[in-house]
C-alpha atoms as a PDB file:
ATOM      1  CA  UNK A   1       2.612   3.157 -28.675  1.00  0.00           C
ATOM      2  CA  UNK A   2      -0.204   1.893 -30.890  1.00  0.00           C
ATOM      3  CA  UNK A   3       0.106   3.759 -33.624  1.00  0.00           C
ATOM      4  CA  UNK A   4       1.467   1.037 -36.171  1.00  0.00           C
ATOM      5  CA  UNK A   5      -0.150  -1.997 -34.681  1.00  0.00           C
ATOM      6  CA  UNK A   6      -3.693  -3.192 -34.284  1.00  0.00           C
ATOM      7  CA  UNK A   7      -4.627  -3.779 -30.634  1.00  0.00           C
ATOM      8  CA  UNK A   8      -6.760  -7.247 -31.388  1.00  0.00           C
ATOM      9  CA  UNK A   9      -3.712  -8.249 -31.892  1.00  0.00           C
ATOM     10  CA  UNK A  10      -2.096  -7.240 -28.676  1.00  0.00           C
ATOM     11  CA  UNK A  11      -2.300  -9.648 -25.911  1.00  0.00           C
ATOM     12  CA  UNK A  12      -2.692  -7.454 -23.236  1.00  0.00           C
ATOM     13  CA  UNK A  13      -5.420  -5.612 -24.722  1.00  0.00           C
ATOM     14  CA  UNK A  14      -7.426  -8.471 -25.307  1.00  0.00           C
ATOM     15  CA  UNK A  15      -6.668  -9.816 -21.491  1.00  0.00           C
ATOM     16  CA  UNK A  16      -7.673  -6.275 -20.280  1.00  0.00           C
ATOM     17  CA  UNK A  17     -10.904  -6.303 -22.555  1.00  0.00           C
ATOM     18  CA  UNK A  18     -11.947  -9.519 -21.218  1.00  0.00           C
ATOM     19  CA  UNK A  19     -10.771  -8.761 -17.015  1.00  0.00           C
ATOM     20  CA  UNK A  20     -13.520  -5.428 -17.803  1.00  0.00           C
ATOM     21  CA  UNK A  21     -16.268  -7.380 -19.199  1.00  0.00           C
ATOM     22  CA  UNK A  22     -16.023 -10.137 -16.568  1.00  0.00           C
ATOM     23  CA  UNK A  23     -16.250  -7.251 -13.498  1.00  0.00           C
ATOM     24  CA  UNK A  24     -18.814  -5.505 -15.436  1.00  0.00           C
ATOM     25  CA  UNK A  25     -20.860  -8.512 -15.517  1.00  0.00           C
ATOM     26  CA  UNK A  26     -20.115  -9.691 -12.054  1.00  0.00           C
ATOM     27  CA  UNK A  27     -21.033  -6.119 -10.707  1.00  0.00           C
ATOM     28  CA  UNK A  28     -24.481  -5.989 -12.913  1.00  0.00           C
ATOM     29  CA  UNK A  29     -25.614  -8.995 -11.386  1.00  0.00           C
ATOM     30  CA  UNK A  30     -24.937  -8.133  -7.689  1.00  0.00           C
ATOM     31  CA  UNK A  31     -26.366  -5.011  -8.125  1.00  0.00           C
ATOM     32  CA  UNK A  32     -29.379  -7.214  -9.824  1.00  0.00           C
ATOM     33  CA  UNK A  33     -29.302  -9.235  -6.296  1.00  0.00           C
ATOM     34  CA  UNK A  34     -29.867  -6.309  -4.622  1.00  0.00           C
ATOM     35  CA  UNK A  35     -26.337  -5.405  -3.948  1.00  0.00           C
ATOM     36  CA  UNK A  36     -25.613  -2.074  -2.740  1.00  0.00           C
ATOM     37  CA  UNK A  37     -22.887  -0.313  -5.510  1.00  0.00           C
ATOM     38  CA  UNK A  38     -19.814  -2.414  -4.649  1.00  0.00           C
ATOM     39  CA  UNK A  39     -16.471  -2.042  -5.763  1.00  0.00           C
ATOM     40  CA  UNK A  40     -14.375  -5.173  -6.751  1.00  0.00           C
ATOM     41  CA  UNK A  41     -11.766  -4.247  -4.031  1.00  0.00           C
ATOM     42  CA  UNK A  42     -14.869  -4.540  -2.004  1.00  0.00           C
ATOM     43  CA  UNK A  43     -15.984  -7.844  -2.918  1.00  0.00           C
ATOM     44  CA  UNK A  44     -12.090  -9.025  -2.520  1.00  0.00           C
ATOM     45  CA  UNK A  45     -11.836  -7.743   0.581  1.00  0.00           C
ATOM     46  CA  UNK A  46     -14.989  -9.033   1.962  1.00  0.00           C
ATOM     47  CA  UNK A  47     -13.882 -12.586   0.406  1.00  0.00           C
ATOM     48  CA  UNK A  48     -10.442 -12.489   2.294  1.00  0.00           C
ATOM     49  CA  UNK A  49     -12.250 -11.679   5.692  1.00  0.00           C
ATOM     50  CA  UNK A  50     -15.027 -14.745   4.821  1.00  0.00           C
ATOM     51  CA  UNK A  51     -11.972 -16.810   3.843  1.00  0.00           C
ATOM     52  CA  UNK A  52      -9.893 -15.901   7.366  1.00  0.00           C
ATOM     53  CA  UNK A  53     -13.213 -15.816   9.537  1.00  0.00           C
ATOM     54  CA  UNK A  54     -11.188 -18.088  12.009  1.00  0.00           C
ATOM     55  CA  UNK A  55      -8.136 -15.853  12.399  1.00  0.00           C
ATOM     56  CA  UNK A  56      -7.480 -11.718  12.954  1.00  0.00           C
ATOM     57  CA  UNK A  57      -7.287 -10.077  10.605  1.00  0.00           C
ATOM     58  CA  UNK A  58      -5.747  -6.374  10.843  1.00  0.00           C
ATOM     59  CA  UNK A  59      -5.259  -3.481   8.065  1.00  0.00           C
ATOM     60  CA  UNK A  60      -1.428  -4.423   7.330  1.00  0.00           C
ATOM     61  CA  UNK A  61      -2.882  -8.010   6.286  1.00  0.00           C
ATOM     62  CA  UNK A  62      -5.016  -6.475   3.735  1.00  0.00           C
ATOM     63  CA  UNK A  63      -2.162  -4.013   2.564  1.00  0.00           C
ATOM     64  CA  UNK A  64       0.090  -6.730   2.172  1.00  0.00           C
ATOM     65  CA  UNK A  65      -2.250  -9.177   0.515  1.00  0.00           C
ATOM     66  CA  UNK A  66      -3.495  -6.845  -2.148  1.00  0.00           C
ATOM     67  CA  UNK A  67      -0.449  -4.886  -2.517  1.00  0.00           C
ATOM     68  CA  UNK A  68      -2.189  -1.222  -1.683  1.00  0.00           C
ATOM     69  CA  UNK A  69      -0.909   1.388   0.216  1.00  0.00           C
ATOM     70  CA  UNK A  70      -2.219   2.222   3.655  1.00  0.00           C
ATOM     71  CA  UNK A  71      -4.165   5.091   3.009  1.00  0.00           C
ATOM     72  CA  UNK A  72      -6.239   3.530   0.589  1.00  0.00           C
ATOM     73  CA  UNK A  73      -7.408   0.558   2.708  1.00  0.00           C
ATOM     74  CA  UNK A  74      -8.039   3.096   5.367  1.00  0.00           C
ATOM     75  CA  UNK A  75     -10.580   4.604   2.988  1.00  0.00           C
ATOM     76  CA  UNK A  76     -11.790   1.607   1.518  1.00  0.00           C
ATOM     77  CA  UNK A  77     -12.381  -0.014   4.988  1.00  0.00           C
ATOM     78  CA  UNK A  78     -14.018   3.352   6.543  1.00  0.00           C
ATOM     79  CA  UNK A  79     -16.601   3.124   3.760  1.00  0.00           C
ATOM     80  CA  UNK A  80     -17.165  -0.326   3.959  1.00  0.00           C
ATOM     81  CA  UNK A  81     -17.466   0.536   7.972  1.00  0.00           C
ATOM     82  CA  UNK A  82     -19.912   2.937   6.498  1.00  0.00           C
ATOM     83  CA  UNK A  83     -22.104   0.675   4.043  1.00  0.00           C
ATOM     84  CA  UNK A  84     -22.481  -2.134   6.836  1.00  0.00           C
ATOM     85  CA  UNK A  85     -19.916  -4.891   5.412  1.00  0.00           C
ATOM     86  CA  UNK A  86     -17.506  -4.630   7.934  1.00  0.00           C
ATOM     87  CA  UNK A  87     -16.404  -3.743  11.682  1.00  0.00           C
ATOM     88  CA  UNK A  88     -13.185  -2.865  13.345  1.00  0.00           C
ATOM     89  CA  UNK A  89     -13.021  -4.016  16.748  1.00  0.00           C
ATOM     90  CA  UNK A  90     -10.244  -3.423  19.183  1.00  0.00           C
ATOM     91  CA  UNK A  91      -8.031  -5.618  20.346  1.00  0.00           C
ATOM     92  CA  UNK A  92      -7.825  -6.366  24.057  1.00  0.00           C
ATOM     93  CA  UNK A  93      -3.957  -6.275  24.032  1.00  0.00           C
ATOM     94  CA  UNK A  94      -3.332  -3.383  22.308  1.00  0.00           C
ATOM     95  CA  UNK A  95      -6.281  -0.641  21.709  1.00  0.00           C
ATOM     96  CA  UNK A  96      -4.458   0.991  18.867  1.00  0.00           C
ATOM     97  CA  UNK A  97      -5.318  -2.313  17.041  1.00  0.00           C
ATOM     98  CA  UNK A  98      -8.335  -3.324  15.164  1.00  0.00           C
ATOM     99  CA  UNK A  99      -8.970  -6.798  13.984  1.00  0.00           C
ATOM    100  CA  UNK A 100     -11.447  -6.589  11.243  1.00  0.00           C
ATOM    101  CA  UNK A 101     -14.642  -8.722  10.672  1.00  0.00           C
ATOM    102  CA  UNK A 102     -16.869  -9.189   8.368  1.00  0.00           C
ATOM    103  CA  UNK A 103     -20.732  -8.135   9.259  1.00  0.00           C
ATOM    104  CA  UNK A 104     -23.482 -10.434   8.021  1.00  0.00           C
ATOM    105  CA  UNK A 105     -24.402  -7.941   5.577  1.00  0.00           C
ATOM    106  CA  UNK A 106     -20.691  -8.384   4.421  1.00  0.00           C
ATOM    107  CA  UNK A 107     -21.342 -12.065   4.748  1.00  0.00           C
ATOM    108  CA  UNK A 108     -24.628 -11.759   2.128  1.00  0.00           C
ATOM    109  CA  UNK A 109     -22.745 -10.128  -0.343  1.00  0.00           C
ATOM    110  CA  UNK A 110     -19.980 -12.863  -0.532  1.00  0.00           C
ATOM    111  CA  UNK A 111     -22.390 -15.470  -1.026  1.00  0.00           C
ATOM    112  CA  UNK A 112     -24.184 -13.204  -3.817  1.00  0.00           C
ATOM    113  CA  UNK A 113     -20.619 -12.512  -5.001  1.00  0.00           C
ATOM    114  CA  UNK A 114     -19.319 -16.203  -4.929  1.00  0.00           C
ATOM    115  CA  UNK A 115     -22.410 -17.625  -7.061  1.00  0.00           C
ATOM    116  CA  UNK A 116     -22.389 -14.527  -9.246  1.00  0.00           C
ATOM    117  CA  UNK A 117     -18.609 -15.243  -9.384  1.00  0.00           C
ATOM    118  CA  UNK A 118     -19.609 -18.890 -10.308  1.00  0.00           C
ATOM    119  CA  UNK A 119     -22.501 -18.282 -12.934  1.00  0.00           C
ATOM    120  CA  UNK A 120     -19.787 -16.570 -14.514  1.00  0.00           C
ATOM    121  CA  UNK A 121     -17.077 -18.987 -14.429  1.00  0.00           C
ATOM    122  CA  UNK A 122     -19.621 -21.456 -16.049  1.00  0.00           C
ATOM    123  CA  UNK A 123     -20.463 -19.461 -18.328  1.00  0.00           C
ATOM    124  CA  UNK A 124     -16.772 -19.265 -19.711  1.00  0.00           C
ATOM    125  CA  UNK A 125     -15.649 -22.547 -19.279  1.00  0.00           C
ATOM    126  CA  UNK A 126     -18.891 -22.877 -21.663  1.00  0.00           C
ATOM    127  CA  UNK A 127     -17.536 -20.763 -24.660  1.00  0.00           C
ATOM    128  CA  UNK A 128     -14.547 -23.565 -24.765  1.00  0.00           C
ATOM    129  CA  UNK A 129     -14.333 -27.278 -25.762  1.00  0.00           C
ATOM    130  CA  UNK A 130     -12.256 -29.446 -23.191  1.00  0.00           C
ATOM    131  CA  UNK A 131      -8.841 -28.909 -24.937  1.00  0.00           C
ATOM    132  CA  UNK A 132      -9.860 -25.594 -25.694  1.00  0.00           C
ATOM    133  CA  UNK A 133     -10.091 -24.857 -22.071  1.00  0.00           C
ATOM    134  CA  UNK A 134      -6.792 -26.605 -21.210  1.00  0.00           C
ATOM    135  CA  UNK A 135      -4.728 -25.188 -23.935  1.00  0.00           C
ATOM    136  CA  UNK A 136      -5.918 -21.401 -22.586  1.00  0.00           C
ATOM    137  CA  UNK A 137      -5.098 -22.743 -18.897  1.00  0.00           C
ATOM    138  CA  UNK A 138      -1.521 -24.016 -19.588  1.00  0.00           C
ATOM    139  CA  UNK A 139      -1.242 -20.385 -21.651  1.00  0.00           C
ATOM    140  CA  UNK A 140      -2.292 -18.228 -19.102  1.00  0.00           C
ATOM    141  CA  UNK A 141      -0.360 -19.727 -16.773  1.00  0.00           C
ATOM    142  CA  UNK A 142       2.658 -19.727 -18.668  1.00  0.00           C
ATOM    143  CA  UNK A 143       2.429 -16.289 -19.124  1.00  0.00           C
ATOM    144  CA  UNK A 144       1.965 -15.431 -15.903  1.00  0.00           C
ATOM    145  CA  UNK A 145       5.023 -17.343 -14.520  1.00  0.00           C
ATOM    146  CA  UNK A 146       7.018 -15.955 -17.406  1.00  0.00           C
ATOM    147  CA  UNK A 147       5.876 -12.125 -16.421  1.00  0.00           C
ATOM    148  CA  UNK A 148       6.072 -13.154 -12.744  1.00  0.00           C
ATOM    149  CA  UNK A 149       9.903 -14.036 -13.269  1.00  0.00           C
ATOM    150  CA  UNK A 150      10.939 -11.323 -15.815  1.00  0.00           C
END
């Protein structure tokens, strides 16, 4: 596929690249805060139940807002059950249901996550001058509405 071309040059190479480097760094410095090896489908998941702490929240919501398949949230959210983040209670109108909540554990690794998440975003926006920044924001999006649409 590569053969003839030189990846720098490929776009979604260099998007990949950059999407690893940004987890790896986000994942070194949780685990610096004293964060229990975490996943990023972890630290999504625990965002989405901090972000929807006012409503239920059940399996199928996390299957359809991350696009997985039902088995793998079932694993993902019996270890996370497992590590403390998370607990599935049953409903009182139907015991084959189980809202999920976030644990306070759960609850200290989003905030570690969200200024981790921050430190980094700083950090970027840093490398850039204004238009710089803008000119890679109206790109990115672009792209993304122009994949989205294909």
């Amino acid at each position: 596929m590569y053969c003839n071309s030189k990846r720098s040059e490929s776009i979604g190479h260099e998007i990949k690249a950059v999407n690893h480097i940004l987890q790896r760094k986000l994942l070194a410095a949780a685990s610096d805060a004293g964060v229990d090896k975490i996943t990023i489908m972890h630290g999504w998941i625990i965002g989405y139940l901090c972000n929807h702490a006012n409503s239920d929240v059940f399996q199928k919501d996390l299957e359809a807002e991350f696009a997985i398949s039902r088995s793998t949230v079932t694993n993902i959210l019996k270890l996370m059950e497992k590590k403390g983040y998370i607990e599935r209670i049953s409903v009182e109108s139907d015991a084959r249901l189980k809202k999920i909540i976030v644990t306070e554990k759960g609850i200290g690794i989003n905030n570690i996550l969200e200024k981790t998440i921050e430190e980094n975003e700083k950090r970027v926006v840093s490398i850039f001058t204004d238009d710089e920044r803008q000119t890679f924001l109206s790109l990115i999006d672009k792209l993304r509405k122009g994949l989205e649409n294909s």
